[in-house]
C-alpha atoms as a PDB file:
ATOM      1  CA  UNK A   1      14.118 -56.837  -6.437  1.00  0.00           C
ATOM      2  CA  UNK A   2      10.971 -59.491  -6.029  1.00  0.00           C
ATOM      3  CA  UNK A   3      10.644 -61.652  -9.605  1.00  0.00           C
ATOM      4  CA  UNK A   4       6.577 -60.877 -10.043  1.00  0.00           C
ATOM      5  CA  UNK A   5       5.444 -60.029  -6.796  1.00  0.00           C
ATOM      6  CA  UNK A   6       2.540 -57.903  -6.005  1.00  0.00           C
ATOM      7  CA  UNK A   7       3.613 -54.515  -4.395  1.00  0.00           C
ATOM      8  CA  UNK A   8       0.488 -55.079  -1.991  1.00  0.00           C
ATOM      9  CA  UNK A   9       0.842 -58.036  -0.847  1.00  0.00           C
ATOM     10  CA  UNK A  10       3.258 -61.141  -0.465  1.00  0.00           C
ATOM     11  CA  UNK A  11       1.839 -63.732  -2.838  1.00  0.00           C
ATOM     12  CA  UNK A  12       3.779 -64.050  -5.801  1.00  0.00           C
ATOM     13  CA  UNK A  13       1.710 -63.677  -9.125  1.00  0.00           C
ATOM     14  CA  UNK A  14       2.775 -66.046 -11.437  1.00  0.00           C
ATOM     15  CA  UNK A  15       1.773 -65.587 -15.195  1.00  0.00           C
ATOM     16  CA  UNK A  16       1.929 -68.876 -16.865  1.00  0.00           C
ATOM     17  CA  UNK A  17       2.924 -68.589 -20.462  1.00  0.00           C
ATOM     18  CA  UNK A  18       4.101 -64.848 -19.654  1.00  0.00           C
ATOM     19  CA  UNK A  19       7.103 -64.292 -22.336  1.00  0.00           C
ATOM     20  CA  UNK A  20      10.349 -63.627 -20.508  1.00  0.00           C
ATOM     21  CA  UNK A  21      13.546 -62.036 -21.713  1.00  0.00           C
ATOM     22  CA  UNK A  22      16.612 -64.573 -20.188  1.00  0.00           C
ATOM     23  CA  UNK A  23      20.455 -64.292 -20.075  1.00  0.00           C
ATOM     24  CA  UNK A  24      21.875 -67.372 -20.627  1.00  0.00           C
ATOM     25  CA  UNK A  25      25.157 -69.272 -20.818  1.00  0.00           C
ATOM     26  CA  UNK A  26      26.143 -71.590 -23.225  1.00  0.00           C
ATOM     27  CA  UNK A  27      29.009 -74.861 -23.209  1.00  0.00           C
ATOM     28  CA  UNK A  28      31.112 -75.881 -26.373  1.00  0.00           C
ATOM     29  CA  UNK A  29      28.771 -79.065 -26.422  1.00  0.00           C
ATOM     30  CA  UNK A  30      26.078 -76.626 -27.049  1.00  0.00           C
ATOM     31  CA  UNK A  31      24.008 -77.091 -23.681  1.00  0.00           C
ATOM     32  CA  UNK A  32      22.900 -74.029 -22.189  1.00  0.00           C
ATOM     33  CA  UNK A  33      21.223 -72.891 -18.525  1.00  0.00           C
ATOM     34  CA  UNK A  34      19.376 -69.332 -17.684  1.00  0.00           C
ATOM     35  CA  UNK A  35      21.691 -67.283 -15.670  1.00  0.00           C
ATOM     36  CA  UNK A  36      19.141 -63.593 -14.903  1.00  0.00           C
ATOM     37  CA  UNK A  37      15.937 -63.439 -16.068  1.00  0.00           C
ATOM     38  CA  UNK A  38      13.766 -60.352 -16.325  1.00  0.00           C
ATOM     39  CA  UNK A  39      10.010 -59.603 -16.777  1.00  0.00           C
ATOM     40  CA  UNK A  40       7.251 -57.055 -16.705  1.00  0.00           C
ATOM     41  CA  UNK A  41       5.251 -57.497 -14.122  1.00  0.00           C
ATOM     42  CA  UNK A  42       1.377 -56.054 -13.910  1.00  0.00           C
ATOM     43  CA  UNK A  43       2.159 -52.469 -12.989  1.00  0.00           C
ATOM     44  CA  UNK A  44       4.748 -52.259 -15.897  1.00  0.00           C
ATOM     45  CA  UNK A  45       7.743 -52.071 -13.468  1.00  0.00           C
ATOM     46  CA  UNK A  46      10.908 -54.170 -14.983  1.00  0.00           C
ATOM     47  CA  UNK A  47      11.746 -56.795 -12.860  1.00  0.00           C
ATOM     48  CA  UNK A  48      15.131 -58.479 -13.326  1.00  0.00           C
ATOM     49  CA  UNK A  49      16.602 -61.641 -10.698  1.00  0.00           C
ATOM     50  CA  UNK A  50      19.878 -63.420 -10.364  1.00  0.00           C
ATOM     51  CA  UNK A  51      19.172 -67.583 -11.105  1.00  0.00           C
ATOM     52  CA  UNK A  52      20.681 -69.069  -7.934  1.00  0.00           C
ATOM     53  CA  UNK A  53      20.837 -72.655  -9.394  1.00  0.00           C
ATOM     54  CA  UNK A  54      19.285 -74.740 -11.081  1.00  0.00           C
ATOM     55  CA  UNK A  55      17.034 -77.483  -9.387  1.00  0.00           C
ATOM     56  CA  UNK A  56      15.864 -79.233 -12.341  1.00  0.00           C
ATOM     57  CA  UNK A  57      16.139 -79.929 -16.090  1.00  0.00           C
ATOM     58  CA  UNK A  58      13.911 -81.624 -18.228  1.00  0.00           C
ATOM     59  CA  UNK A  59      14.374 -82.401 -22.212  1.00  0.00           C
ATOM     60  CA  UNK A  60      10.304 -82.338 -23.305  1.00  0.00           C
ATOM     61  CA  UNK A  61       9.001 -82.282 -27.033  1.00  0.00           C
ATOM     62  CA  UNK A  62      10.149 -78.935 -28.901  1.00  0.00           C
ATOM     63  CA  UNK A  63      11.641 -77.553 -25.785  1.00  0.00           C
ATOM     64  CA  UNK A  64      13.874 -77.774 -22.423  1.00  0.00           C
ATOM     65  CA  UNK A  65      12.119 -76.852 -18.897  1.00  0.00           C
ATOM     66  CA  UNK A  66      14.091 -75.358 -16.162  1.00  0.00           C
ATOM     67  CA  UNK A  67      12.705 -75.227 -12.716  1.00  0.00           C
ATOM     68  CA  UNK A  68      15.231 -72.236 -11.017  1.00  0.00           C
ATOM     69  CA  UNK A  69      15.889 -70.949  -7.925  1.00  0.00           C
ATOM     70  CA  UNK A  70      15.929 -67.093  -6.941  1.00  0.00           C
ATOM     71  CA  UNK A  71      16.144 -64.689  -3.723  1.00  0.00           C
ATOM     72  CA  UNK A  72      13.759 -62.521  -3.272  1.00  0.00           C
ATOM     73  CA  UNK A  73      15.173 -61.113  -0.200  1.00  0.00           C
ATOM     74  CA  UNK A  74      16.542 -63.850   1.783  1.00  0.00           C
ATOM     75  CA  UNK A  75      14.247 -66.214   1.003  1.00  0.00           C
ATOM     76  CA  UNK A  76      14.422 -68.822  -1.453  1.00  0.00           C
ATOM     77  CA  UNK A  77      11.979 -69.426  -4.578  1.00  0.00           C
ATOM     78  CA  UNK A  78      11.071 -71.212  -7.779  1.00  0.00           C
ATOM     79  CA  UNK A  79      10.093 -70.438 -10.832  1.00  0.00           C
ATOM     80  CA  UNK A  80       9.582 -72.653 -13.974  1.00  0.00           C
ATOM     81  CA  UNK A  81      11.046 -71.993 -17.421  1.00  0.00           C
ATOM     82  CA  UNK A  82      10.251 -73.266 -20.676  1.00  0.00           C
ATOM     83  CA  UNK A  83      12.853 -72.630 -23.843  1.00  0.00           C
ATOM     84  CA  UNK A  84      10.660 -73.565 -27.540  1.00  0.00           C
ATOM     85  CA  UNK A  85      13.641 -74.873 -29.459  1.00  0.00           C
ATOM     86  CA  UNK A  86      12.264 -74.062 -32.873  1.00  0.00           C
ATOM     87  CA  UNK A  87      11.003 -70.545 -31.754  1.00  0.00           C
ATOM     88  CA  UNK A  88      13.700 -69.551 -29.445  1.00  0.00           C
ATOM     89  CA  UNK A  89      11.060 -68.016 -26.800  1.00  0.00           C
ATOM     90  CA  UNK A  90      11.323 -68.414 -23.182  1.00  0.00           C
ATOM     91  CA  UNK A  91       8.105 -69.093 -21.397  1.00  0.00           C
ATOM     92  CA  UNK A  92       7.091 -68.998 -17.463  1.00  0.00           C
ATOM     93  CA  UNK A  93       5.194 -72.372 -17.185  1.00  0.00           C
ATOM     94  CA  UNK A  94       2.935 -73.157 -14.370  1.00  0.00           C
END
């Protein structure tokens, strides 16, 4: 299933600074990555998507920002995560 797309067209709608529920994974050393992340997308359908890989992180102030890979179908996409270290949220960022 699509991560946010529009069922009536092919442009993804991407909701920066929608809350997102992640799955992640976690090392001994206490580093962590998103593995599936799942949303709500505008007609209140659940979508939920598979993190290929990772292409990017980046350590910013109060937080770590993923930029992730997905399928939606067989093509290849990216979306932008942002994990708030004090609140524990996970953010789409634009």
């Amino acid at each position: 299933m699509p991560l946010i797309e529009n069922a009536n067209s092919n442009n993804p709608i991407i909701l920066s600074g929608l809350p997102v529920s992640v799955a992640a994974v976690y090392n001994a050393l206490g580093d962590f990555k998103p593995l599936y992340i799942c949303v709500v997308d505008l007609y209140n359908n659940t979508c939920k998507t598979k993190v290929e890989y990772i292409k990017d992180i980046n350590n910013i102030k109060g937080g770590v920002s993923f930029c992730c890979v997905y399928k939606s179908g067989d093509i290849l996409k990216e979306v932008m995560l942002l994990y708030h270290l004090n609140s524990h949220i996970w953010l789409i960022e634009s």
